[in-house]
Protein backbone atom coordinates (compact mmCIF):
# COMPACT_ATOMS: atom_id res chain seq x y z
CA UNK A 1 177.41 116.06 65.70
CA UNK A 2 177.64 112.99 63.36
CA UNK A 3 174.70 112.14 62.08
CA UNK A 4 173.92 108.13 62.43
CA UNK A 5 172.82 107.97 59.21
CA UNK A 6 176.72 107.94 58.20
CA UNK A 7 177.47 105.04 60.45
CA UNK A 8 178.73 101.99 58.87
CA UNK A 9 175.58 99.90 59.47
CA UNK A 10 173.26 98.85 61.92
CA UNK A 11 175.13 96.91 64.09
CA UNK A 12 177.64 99.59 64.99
CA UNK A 13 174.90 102.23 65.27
CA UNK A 14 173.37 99.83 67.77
CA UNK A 15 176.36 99.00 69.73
CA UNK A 16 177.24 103.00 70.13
CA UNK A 17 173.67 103.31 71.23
CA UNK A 18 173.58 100.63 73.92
CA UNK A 19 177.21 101.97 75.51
CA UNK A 20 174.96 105.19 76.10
CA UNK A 21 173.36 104.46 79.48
CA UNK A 22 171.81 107.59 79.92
CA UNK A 23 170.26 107.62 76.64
CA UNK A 24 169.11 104.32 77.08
CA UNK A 25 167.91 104.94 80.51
CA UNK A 26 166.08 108.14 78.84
CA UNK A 27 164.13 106.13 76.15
CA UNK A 28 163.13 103.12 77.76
CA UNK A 29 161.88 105.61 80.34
CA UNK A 30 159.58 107.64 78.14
CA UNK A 31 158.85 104.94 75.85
CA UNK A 32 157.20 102.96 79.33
CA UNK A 33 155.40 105.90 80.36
CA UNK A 34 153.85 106.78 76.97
CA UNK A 35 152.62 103.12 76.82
CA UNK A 36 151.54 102.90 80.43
CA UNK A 37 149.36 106.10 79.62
CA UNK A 38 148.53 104.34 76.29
CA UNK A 39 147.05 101.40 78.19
CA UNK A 40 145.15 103.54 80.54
CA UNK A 41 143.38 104.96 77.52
CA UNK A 42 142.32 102.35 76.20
CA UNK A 43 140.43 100.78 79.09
CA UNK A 44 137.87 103.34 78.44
CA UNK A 45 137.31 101.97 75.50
CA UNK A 46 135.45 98.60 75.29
CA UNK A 47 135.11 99.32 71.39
CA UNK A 48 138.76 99.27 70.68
CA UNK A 49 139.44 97.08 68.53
CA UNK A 50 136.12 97.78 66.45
CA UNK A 51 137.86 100.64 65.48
CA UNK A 52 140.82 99.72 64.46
CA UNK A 53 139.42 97.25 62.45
CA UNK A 54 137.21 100.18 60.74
CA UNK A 55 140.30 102.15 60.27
CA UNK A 56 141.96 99.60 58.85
CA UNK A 57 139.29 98.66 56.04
CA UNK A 58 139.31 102.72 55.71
CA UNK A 59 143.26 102.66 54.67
CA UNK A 60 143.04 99.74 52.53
CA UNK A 61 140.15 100.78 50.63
CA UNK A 62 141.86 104.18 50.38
CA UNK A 63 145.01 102.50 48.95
CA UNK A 64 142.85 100.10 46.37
CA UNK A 65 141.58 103.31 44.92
CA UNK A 66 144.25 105.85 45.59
CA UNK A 67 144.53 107.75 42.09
CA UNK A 68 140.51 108.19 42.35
CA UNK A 69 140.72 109.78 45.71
CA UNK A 70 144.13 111.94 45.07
CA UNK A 71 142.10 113.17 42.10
CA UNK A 72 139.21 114.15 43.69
CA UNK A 73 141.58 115.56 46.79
CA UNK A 74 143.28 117.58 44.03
CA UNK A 75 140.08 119.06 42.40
CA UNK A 76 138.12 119.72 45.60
CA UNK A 77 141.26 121.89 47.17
CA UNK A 78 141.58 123.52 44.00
CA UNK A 79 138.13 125.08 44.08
CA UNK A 80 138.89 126.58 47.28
CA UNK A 81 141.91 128.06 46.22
CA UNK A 82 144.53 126.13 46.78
CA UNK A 83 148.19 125.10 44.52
CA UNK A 84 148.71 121.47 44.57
CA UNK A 85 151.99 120.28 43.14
CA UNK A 86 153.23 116.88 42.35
CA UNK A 87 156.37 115.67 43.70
CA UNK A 88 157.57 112.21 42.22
CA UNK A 89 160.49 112.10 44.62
CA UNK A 90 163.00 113.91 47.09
CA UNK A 91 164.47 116.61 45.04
CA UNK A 92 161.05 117.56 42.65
CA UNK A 93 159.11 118.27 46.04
CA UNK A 94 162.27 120.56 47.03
CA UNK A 95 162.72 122.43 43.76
CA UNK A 96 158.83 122.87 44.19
CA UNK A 97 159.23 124.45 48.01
CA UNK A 98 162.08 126.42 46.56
CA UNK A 99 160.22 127.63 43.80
CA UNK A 100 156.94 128.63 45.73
CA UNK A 101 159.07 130.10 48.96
CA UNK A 102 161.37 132.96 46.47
CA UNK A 103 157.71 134.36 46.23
CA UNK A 104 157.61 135.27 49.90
CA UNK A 105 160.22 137.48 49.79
CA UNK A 106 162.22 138.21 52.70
CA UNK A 107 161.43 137.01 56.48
CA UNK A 108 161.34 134.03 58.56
CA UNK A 109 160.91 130.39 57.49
CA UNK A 110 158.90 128.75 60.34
CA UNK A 111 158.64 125.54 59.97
CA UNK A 112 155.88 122.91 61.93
CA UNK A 113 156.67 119.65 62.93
CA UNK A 114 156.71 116.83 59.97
CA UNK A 115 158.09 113.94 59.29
CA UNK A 116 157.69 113.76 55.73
CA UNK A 117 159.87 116.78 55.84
CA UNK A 118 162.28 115.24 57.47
CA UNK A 119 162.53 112.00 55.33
CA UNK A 120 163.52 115.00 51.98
CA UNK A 121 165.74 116.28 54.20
CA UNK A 122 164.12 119.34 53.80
CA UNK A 123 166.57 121.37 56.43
CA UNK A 124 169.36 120.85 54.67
CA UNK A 125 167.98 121.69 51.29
CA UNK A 126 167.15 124.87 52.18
CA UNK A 127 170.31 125.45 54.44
CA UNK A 128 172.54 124.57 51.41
CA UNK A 129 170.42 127.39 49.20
CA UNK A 130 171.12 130.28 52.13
CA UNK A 131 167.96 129.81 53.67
CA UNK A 132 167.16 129.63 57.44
CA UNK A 133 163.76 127.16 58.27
CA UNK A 134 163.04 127.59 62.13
CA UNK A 135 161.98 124.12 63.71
CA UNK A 136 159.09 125.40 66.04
CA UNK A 137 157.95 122.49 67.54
CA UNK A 138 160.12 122.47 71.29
CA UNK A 139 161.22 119.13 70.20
CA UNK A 140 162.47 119.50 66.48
CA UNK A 141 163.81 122.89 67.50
CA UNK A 142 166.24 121.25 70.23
CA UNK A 143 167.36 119.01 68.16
CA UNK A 144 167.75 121.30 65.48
CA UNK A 145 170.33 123.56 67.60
CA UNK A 146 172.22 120.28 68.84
CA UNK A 147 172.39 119.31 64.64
CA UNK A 148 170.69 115.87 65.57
CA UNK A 149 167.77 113.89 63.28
CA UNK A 150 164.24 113.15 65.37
CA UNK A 151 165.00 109.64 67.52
CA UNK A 152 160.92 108.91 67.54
CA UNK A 153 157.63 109.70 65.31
CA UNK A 154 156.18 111.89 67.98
CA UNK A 155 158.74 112.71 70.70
CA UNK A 156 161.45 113.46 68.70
CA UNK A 157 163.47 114.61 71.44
CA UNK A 158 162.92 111.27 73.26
CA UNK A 159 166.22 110.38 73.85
CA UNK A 160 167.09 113.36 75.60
CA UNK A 161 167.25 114.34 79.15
CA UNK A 162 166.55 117.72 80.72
CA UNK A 163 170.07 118.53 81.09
CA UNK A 164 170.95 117.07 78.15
CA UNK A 165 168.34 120.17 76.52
CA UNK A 166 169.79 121.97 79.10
CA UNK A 167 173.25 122.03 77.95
CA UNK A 168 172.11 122.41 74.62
CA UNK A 169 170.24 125.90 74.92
CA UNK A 170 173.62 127.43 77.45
CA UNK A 171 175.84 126.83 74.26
CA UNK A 172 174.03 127.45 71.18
CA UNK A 173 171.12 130.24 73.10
CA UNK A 174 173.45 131.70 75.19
CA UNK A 175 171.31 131.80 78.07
CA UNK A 176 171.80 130.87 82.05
CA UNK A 177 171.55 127.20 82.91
CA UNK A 178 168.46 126.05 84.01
CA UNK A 179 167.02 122.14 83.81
CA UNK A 180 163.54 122.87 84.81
CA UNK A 181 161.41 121.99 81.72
CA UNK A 182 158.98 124.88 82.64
CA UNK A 183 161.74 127.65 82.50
CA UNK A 184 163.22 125.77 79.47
CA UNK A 185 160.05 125.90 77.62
CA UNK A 186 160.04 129.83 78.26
CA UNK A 187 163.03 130.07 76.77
CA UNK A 188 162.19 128.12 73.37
CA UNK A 189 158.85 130.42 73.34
CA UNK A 190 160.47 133.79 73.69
CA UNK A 191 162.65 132.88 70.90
CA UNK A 192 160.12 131.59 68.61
CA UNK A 193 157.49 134.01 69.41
CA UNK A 194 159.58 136.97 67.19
CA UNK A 195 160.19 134.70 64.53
CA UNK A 196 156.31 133.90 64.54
CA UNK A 197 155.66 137.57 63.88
CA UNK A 198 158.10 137.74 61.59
CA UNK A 199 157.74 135.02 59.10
CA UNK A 200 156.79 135.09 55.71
CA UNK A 201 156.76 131.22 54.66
CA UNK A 202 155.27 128.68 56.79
CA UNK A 203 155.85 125.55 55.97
CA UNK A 204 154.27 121.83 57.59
CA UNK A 205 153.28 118.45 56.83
CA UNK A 206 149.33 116.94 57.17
CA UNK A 207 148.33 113.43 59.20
CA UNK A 208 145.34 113.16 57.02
CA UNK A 209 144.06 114.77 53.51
CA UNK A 210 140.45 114.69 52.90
CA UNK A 211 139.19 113.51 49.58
CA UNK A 212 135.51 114.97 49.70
CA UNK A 213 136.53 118.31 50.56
CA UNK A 214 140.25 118.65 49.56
CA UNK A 215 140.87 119.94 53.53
CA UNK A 216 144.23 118.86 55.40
CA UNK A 217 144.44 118.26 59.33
CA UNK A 218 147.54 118.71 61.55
CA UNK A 219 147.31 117.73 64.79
CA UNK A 220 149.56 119.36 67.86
CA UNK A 221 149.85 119.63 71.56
CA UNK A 222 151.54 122.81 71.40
CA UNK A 223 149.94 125.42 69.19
CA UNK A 224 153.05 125.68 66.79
CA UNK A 225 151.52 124.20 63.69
CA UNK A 226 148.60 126.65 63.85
CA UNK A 227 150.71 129.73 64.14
CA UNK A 228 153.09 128.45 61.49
CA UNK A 229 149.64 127.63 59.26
CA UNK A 230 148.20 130.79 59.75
CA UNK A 231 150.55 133.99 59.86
CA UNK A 232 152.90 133.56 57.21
CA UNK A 233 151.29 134.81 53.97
CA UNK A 234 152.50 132.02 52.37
CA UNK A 235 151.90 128.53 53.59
CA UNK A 236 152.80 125.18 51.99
CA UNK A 237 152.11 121.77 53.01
CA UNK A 238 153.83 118.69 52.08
CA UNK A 239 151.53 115.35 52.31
CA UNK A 240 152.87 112.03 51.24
CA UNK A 241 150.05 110.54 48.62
CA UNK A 242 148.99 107.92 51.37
CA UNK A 243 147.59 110.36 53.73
CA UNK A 244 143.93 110.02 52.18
CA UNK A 245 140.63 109.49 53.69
CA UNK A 246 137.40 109.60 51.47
CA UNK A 247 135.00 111.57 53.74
CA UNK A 248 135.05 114.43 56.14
CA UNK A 249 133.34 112.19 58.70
CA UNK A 250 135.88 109.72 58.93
CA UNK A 251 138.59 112.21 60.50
CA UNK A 252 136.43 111.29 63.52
CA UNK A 253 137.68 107.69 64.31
CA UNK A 254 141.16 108.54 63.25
CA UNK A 255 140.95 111.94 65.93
CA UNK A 256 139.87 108.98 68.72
CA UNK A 257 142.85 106.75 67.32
CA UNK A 258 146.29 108.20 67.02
CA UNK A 259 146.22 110.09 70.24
CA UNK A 260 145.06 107.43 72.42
CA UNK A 261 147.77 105.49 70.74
CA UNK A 262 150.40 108.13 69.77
CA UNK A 263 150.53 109.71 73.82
CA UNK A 264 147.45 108.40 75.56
CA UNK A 265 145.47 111.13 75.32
CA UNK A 266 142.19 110.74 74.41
CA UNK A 267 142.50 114.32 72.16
CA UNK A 268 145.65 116.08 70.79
CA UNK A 269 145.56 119.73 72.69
CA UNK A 270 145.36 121.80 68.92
CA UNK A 271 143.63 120.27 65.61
CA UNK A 272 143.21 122.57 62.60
CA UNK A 273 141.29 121.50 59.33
CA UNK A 274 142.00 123.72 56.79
CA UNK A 275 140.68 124.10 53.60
CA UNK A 276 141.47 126.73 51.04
CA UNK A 277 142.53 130.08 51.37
CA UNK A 278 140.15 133.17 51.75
CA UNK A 279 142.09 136.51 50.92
CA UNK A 280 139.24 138.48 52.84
CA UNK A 281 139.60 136.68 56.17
CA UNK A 282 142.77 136.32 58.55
CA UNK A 283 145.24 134.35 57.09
CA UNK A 284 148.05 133.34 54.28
CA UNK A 285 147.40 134.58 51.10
CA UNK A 286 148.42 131.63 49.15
CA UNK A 287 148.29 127.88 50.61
CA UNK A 288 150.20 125.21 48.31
CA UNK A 289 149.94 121.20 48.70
CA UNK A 290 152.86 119.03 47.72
CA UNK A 291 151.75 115.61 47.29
CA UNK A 292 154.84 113.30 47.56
CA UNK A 293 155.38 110.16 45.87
CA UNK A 294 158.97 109.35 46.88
CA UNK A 295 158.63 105.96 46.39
CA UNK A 296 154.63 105.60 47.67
CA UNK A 297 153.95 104.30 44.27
CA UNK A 298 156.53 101.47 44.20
CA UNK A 299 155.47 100.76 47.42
CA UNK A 300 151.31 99.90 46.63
CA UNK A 301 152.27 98.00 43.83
CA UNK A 302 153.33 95.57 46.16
CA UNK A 303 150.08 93.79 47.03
CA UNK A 304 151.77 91.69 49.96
CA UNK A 305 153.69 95.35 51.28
CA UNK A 306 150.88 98.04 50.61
CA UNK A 307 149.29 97.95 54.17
CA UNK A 308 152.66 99.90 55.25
CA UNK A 309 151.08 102.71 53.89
CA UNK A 310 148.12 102.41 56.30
CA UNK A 311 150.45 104.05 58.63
CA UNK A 312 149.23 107.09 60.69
CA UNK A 313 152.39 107.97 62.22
CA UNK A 314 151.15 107.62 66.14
CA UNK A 315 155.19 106.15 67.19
CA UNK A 316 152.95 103.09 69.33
CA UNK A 317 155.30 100.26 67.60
CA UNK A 318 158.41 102.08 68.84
CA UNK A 319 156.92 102.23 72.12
CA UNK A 320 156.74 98.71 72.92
CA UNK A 321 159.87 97.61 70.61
CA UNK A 322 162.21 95.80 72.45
CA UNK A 323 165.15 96.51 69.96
CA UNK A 324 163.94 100.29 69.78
CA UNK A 325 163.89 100.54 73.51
CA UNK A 326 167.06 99.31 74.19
CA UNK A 327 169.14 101.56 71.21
CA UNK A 328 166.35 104.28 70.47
CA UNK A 329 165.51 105.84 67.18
CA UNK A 330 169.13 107.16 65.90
CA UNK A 331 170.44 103.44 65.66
CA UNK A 332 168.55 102.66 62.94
CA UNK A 333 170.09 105.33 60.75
CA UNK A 334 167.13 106.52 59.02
CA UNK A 335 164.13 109.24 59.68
CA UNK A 336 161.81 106.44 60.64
CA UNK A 337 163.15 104.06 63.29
CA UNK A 338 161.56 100.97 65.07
CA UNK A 339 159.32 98.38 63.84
CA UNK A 340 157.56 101.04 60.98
CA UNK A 341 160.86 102.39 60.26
CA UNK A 342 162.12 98.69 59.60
CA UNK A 343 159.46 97.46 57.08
CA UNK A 344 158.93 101.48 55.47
CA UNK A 345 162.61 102.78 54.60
CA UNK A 346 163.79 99.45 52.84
CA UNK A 347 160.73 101.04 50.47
CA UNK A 348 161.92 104.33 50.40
CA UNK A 349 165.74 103.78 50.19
CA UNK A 350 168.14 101.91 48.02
CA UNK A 351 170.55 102.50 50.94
CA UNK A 352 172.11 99.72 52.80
CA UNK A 353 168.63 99.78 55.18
CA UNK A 354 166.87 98.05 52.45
CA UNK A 355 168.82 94.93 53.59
CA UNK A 356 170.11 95.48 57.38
CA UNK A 357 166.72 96.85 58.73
CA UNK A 358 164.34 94.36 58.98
CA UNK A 359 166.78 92.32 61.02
CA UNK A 360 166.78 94.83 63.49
CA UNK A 361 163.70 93.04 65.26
CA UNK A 362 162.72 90.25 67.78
CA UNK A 363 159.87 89.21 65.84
CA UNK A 364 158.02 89.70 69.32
CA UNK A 365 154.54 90.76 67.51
CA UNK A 366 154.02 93.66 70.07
CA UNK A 367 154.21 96.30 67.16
CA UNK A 368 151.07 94.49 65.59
CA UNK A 369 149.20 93.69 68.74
CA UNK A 370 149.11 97.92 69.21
CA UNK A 371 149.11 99.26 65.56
CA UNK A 372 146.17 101.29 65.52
CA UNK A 373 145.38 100.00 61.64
CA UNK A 374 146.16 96.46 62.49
CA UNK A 375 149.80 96.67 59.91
CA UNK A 376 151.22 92.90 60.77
CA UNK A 377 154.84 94.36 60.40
CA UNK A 378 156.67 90.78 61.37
CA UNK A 379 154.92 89.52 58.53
CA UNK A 380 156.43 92.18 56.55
CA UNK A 381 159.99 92.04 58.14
CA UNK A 382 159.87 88.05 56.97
CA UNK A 383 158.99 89.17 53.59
CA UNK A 384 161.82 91.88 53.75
CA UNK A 385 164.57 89.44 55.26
CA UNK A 386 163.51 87.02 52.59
CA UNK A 387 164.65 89.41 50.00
CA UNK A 388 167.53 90.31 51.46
CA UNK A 389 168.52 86.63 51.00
CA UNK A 390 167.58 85.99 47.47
CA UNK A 391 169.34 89.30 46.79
CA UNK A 392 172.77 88.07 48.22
CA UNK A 393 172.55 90.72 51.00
CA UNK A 394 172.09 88.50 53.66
CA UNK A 395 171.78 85.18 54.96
CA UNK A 396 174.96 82.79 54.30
CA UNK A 397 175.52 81.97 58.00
CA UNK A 398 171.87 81.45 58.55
CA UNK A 399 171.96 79.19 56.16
CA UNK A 400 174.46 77.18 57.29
CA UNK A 401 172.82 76.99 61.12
CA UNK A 402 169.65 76.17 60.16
CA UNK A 403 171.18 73.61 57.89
CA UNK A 404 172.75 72.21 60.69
CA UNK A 405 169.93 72.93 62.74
CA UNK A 406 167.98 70.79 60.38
CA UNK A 407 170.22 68.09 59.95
CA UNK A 408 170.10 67.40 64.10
CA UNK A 409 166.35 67.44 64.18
CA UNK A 410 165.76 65.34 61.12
CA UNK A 411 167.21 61.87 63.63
CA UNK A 412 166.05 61.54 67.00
CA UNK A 413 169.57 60.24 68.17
CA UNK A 414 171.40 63.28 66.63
CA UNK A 415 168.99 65.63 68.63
CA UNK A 416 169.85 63.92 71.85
CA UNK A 417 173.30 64.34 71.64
CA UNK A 418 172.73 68.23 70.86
CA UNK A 419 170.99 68.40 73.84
CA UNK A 420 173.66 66.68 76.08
CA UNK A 421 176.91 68.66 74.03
CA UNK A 422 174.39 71.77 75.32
CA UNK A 423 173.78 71.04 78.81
CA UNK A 424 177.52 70.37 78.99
CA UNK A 425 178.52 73.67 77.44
CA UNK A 426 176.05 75.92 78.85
CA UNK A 427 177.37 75.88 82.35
CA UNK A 428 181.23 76.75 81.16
CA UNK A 429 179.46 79.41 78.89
CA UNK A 430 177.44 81.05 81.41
CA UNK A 431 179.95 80.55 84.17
CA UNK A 432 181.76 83.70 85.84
CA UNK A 433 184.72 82.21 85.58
CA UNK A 434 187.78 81.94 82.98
CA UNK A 435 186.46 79.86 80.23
CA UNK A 436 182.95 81.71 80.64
CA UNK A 437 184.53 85.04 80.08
CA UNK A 438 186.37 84.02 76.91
CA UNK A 439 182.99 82.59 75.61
CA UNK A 440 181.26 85.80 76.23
CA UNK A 441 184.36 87.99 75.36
CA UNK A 442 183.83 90.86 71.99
CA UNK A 443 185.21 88.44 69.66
CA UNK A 444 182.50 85.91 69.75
CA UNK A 445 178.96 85.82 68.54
CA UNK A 446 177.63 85.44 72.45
CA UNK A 447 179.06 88.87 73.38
CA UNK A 448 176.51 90.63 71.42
CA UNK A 449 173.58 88.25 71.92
CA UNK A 450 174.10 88.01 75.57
CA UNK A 451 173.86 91.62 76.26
CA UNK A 452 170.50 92.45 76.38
CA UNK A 453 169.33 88.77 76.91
CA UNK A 454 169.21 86.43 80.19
CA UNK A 455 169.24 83.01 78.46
CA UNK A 456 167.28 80.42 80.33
CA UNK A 457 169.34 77.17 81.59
CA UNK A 458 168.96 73.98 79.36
CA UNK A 459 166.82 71.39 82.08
CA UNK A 460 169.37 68.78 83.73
CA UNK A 461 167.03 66.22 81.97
CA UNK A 462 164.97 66.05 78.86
CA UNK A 463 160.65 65.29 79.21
CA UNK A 464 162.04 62.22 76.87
CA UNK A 465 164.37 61.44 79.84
CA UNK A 466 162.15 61.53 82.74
CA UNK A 467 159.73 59.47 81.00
CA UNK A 468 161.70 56.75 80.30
CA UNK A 469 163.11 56.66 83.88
CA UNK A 470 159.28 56.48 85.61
CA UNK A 471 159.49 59.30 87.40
CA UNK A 472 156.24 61.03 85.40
CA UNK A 473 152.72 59.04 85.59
CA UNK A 474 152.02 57.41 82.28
C-alpha cells in the first residue's frame, strides 16, 4: 500500500481521503464517540480546568529548565542501573537501537506501541537491516500487516472498520473470516502470545520520564507494553527529551489527565513505572533509555513555539478537528496528524509539511478549548502560516484577495456594491441548475470549498439598508 507520506501534498492527500466514504464514515464515527465519552468524563470533574492549568505551569517550567532536569533524569536512572544514550536525531537513535539489540542475540523483536518510534521510522530501519520488530499493540499490529502508518495518536487503527481488519488478517494470517472484534482479538493474541515467549529485545516508547527518580511510565489498555517491558532480557526505551516531569508525585495529575482526555476513561487499564533493572528479580537484564532530540532542541529555542512540546500525546485535538474528521490522520502525510501534527512536524521536518500543514486547519479553536496543557495551537498555526509567507512558500493569492478585500472595505460605497455584485451571484452560484454547476464544477476554487461547507445565503438586504428605509425602530 502507498504510503501518504509520498503523496504530492496535502491537498491531494485530502481529496483521496474525502472520496473514501467509508473511511470517513469510520473516523468521524470514532472520533464522536471518543469525545462524547471524553465529555462525560469530565463532568465529574468540577476541578478541570485547575488542572490543566497546573499541568500546564508543570510543562513549561519543565521546558525553562530542561537540561537541569534531563541531567538529573540521566544520573538518577543511572544509579539504578540503567544505559541512557543520546540521540541528536533520526538515524543516531537507530544506530544506537541497532547497536544495543545485536547484544540480544537471536529471538523475537516485540515491539510496544510508540509514537516516537514511529516518527524514526523505526520499522523500516530495522526491516532494511534483516530484522523482524512485531507491533503488539492490536492496533499497530493491523496496520503493520496491511503496510499502513498509524491515522491517530491513540487509535491508530481509527480509520478502519471491522471488515476492513477483517480482510486484512484472511490475507496476510491466513485464517477464516470473521468480523466480530472479540474473535478478531483472539486471533491477534494467539499470534502474539508465542512471540511474547519468545522474544529477546523489547523495545517501547515512555509518556512521561521522571526527573527525581530517573523512572519511565507507559500507559496501556491492553497489557502489551508490560509484557514487551518485562520478558525480553533486553529492553530499550526511546523517550523524546520533552517527556520530563520533576517529581514522582506529579505523575498523579497527568494519570487523571490524558485518559480522561485521550479515551474518557478516568484510568488507562495497565500503568507500569519502571525504574532500573534488578538482575535478582523477574525481569530484563539490561534496560537502555534513548533520549531523542530530533529536532526538540530547535524547537524550545523558539520562545513563541516551545509550548508544543507540552504535548502529552492524549489524540483530544484530533478528536474534535473538523479538517481531521473529515480526511483522518493519513491526509496529512506525516506520523502526527491533526491540529498537533500541524504546528509539531513543520518542527521536525524540512519536508514540504513545514509549509502546507498549518493550512490544513479551520482556525475553529476547538483543539485549544480541549488540550489538556492548555497548547493555543491556532496561535501557533498563524505563526507557522506567517512563515510560510515570508519564506515564499505560500501566500501570493492571499495576498492579492485580501488586497482586494481591503481595498472594498477601506470606502463605504465600494463595500456596497460588493455586497449587491454578491447577492446577485450567490443565487446563480448556489443554484442547481446550469450556470450553478459550472461554478461549482473541479476546475474552480468553489468545488473544493463547497464540499464540506453549507455556505449561508447573503440577506436580501443589508442592516445599513433596512435602516435607512424605516423599517427598524431608531
Amino acid at each position: 500500500m502507498l504510503d501518504p507520506a509520498q503523496s504530492p501534498e496535502f491537498r491531494a492527500r485530502a481529496l483521496t481521503a474525502l472520496a473514501n466514504k467509508n473511511q470517513s464514515a469510520a473516523v468521524a464515527r470514532a472520533t464522536s464517540t471518543i469525545s462524547d465519552r471524553r465529555d462525560l468524563a469530565l463532568e465529574e470533574v468540577p476541578e478541570w480546568q485547575e488542572w490543566r492549568e497546573r499541568a500546564r505551569l508543570i510543562k513549561a517550567h519543565v521546558l525553562e529548565n530542561l537540561d537541569t532536569y534531563l541531567e538529573q533524569f540521566e544520573s538518577n536512572a543511572k544509579r539504578r542501573g540503567v544505559t541512557v544514550h543520546w540521540a541528536r536525531n533520526a538515524q543516531e537513535a537507530i544506530d544506537l537501537i541497532f547497536d544495543i539489540g545485536k547484544r540480544a542475540g537471536s529471538g523475537a523483536i516485540v515491539k510496544a506501541k510508540s509514537m516516537a518510534t514511529e516518527e524514526i521510522g523505526l520499522n523500516h530501519a530495522l526491516e532494511a537491516k534483516g530484522w523482524e520488530p512485531l507491533e503488539t499493540d492490536l492496533g499497530e499490529r493491523i496496520l503493520q500487516l496491511d503496510g499502513q502508518m498509524p491515522s491517530h495518536i491513540v487509535a491508530p487503527a481509527l480509520h478502519l472498520s471491522r471488515d476492513d481488519v477483517a480482510d486484512i488478517f484472511v490475507r496476510e494470517l491466513g485464517v477464516d473470516r470473521t468480523n466480530d472484534p472479540s474473535e478478531l482479538t483472539a486471533i491477534a493474541r494467539r499470534v502474539l502470545r508465542t512471540s511474547f515467549a519468545k522474544a529477546a529485545l523489547g523495545i517501547s516508547g515512555a509518556n512521561f520520564g521522571v526527573a527525581e527518580t530517573g523512572s519511565i511510565l507507559v500507559l496501556e489498555n491492553e497489557g502489551n507494553i508490560r509484557l514487551s517491558t518485562s520478558l525480553p532480557k533486553i529492553h530499550i526505551s526511546l523517550m523524546g527529551i520533552e517527556k520530563l516531569v520533576p517529581r514522582f508525585e506529579d505523575l498523579a495529575l497527568y494519570l487523571r489527565l490524558l485518559p480522561r482526555s485521550g479515551t474518557g476513561q478516568r484510568l488507562t487499564v495497565y500503568q507500569s513505572m519502571i525504574t532500573g533493572v534488578d538482575p535478582s528479580q523477574e525481569g530484563p537484564e539490561e534496560m537502555h533509555i534513548v533520549l531523542l532530540d530530533n529536532g526538540r532542541s530547535g524547537l524550545l529555542a523558539q520562545p513563541d513555539d516551545r509550548q508544543t512540546l507540552q504535548c502529552i500525546r492524549c489524540g483530544a485535538c484530533q478528536n474534535v478537528c473538523p479538517v481531521y474528521r473529515a480526511v483522518g490522520g493519513h491526509a496529512y502525510g506525516a506520523v502526527y496528524g491533526g491540529p498537533i501534527g500541524a504546528i509539531l512536524t513543520p518542527h521536525l521536518s524540512d519536508g514540504p509539511q513545514a509549509a502546507e500543514l498549518p493550512y490544513a486547519s479551520s482556525l475553529c479553536a476547538a483543539c485549544r478549548d480541549v488540550c489538556p496543557v492548555k497548547i493555543d495551537i491556532p496561535k501557533s498555526l498563524l505563526r507557522l502560516r506567517a512563515k510560510a509567507v515570508k519564506d515564499g512558500h505560500r501566500g501570493r493569492l492571499e495576498k492579492v484577495g485580501f488586497r482586494a478585500w481591503a481595498r472594498t472595505m477601506e470606502r463605504q460605497g465600494r463595500y456596497e456594491r460588493a455586497m449587491r455584485s454578491g447577492r446577485m451571484f450567490q443565487g446563480v452560484v448556489l443554484s442547481d441548475g446550469a450556470a450553478g454547476k459550472v461554478a461549482r464544477s473541479p476546475m474552480t476554487p468553489l468545488k473544493a470549498w463547497m464540499t464540506e461547507r453549507a455556505p449561508r445565503r447573503l440577506a436580501k438586504k443589508s442592516f445599513r439598508e433596512l435602516w435607512k428605509e424605516g423599517l427598524i425602530d431608531g
